[in-house]
Protein backbone atom coordinates (compact mmCIF):
# COMPACT_ATOMS: atom_id res chain seq x y z
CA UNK A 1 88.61 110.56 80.97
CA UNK A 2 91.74 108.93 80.35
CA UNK A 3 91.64 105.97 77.49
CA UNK A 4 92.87 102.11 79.00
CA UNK A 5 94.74 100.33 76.87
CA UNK A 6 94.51 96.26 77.02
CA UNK A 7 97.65 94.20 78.12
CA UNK A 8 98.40 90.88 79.51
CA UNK A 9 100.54 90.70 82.56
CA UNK A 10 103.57 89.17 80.48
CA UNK A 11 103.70 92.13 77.96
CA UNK A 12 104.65 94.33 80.63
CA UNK A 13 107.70 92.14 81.98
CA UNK A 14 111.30 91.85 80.79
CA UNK A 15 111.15 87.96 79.72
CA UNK A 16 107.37 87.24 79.30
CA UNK A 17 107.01 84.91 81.97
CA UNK A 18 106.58 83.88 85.20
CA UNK A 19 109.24 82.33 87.61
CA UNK A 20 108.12 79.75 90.40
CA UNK A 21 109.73 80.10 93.99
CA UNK A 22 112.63 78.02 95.63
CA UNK A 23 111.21 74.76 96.63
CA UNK A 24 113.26 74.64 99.97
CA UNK A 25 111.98 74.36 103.63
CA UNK A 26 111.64 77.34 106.44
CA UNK A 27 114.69 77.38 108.83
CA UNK A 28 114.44 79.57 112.03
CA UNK A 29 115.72 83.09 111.30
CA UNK A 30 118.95 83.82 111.28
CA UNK A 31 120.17 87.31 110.04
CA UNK A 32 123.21 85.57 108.65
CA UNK A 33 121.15 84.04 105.85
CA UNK A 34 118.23 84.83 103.14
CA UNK A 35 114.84 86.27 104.23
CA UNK A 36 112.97 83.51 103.35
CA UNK A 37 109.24 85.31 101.68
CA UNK A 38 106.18 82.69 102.26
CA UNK A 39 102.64 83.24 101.53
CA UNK A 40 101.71 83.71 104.78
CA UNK A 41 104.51 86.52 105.46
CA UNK A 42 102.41 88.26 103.44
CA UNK A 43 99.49 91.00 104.31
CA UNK A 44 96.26 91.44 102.51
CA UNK A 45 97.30 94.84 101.60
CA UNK A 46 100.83 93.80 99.94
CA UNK A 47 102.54 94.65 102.76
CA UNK A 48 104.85 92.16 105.06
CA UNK A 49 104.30 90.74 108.44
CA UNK A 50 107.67 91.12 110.07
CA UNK A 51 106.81 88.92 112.97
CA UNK A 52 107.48 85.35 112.40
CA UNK A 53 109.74 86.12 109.55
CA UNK A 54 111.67 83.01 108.80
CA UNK A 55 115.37 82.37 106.88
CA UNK A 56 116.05 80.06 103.76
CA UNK A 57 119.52 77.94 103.67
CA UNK A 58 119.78 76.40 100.47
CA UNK A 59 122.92 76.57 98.34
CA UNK A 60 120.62 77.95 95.24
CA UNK A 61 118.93 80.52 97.32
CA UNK A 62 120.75 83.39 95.72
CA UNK A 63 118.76 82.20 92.56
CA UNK A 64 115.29 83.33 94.33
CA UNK A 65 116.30 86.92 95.00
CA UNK A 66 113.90 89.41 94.58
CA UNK A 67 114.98 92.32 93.15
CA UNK A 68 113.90 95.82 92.14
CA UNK A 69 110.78 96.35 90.04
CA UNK A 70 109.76 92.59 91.37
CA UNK A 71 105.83 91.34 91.96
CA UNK A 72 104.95 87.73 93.37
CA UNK A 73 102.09 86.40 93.43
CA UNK A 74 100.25 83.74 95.30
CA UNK A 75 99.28 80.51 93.54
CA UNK A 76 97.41 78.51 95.71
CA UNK A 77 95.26 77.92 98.31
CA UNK A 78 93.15 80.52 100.43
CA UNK A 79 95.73 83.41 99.61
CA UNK A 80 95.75 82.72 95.97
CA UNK A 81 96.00 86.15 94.07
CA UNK A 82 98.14 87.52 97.25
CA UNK A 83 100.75 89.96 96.04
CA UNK A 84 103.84 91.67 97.03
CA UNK A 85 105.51 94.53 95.44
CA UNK A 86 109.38 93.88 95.83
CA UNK A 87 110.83 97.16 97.94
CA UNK A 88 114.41 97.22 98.35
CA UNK A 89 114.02 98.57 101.61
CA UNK A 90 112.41 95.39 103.00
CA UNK A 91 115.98 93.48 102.26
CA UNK A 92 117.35 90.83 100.85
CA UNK A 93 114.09 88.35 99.94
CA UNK A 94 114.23 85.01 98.45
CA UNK A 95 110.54 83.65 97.58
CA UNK A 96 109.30 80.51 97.94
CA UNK A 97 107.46 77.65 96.04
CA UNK A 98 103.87 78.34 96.33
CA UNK A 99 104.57 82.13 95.09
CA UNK A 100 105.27 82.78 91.06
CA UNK A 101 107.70 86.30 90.08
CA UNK A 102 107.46 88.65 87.31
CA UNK A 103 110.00 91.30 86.59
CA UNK A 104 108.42 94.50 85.54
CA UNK A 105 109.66 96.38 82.31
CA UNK A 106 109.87 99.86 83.66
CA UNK A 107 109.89 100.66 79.91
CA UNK A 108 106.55 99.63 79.40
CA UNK A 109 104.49 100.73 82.65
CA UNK A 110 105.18 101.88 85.99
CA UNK A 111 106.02 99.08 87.71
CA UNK A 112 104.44 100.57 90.90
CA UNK A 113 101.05 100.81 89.29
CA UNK A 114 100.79 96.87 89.66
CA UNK A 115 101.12 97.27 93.11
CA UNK A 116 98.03 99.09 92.92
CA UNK A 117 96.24 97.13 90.18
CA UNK A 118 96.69 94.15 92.24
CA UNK A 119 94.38 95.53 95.02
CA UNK A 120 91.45 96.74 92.21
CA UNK A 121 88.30 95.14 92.58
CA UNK A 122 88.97 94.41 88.60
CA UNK A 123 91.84 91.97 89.94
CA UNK A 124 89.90 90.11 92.97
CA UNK A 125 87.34 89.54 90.39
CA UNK A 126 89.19 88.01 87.93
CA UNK A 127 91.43 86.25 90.85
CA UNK A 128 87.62 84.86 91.80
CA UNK A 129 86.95 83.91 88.61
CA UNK A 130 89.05 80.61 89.54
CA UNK A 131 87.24 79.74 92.60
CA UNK A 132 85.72 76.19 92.00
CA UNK A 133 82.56 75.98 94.19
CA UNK A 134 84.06 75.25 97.78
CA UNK A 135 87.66 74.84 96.95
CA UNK A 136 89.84 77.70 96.22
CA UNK A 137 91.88 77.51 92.52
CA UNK A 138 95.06 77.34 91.74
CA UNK A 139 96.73 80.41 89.39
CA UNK A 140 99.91 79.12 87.95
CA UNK A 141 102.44 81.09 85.89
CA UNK A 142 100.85 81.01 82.63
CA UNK A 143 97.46 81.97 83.43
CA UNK A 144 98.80 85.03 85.62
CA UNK A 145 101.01 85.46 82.72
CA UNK A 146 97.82 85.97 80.35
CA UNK A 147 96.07 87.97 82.75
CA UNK A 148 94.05 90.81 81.34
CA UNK A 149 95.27 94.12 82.94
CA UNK A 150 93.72 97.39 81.64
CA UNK A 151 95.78 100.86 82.52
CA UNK A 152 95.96 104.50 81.21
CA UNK A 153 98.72 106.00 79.16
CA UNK A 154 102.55 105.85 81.14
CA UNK A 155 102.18 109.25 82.33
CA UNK A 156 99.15 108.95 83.96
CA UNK A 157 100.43 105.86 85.34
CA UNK A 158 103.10 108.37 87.21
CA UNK A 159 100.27 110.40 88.40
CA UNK A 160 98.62 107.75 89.71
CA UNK A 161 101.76 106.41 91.23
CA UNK A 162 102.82 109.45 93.09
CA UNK A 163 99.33 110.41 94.38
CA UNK A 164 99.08 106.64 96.08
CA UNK A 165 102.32 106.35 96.99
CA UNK A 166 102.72 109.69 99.19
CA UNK A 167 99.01 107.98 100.77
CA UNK A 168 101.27 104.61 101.24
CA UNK A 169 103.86 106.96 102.99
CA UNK A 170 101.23 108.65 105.11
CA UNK A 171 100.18 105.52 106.29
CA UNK A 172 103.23 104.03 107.15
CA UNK A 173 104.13 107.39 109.00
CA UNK A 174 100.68 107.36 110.98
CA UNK A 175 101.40 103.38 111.66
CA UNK A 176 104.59 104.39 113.24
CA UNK A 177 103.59 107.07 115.38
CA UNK A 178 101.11 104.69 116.75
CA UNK A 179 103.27 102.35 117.20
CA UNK A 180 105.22 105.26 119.64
């Protein structure tokens, strides 16, 4: 079997941090401004809800982009430990307040295989791991920053990758057909 090798989520960035969202309110959409990416626009499974989408207008928007080889993830409340993989597909994002960014080094992992990390039991247990009795806790920037992440050598990373990714694609093909 394959050997993991022990990082923290900010070794595997480009700046070794984490970057809170734009602070700025929900406007009705409007496909003449920002995608405005909230918690709640986001699926269990990392995936969007398209329905309900709302726009950002706020001069510093362009600040919030997400862009390629992004992750967010959610700091508070009962979706704490969401995450979305950035796909350029999905458009032009901003995210907001309550979700924290880090830009993955493609140099030093596969930036997809967080996508998938992020939906390992490993990860809901260590997201769980900051419950307080019948609250849910909050995971800001640094402690998501020092998270403990555990992943084989970069080119089974790729293998991994590609296997789950043509599944992803399956899926989405399968969804649409349905959706026929």
């Amino acid at each position: 079997m394959e050997e993991l090798k022990k990082y923290t989520l900010a070794e595997l960035t480009t700046d070794g941090k984490g970057a809170y969202g734009i602070g700025a309110p929900a406007v009705d959409f409007d496909s003449q401004k920002y995608t405005y990416l909230r918690i709640t626009d986001i699926k269990d499974d990392g995936g969007i809800y398209y329905v309900g989408l709302k726009s950002v207008e706020d001069k510093d928007a362009y600040k919030y982009l997400l862009k390629e080889n992004d992750i967010v993830f959610a700091r508070t409340g009962n979706s704490t430990g969401r995450t979305y993989f950035y796909e350029i597909s999905d458009g032009e994002l901003v995210y907001a307040g309550f979700l924290i960014k880090f830009n993955l080094d493609p140099t030093k992992v596969n930036p997809r295989i967080l996508k998938y990390y992020t939906h390992s039991k490993k990860y809901y247990d260590w997201v769980k791991s900051f419950d307080t009795g019948g609250t849910r806790g909050n995971i800001n920037a640094q402690t998501y920053a020092n998270m403990p992440i555990e992943l084989p050598h970069r080119e089974y990373q790729d293998k991994i990758v590609n296997i789950l990714s043509s599944l992803d694609n399956k899926i989405a093909l399968n969804r649409r057909i349905n959706d026929n």
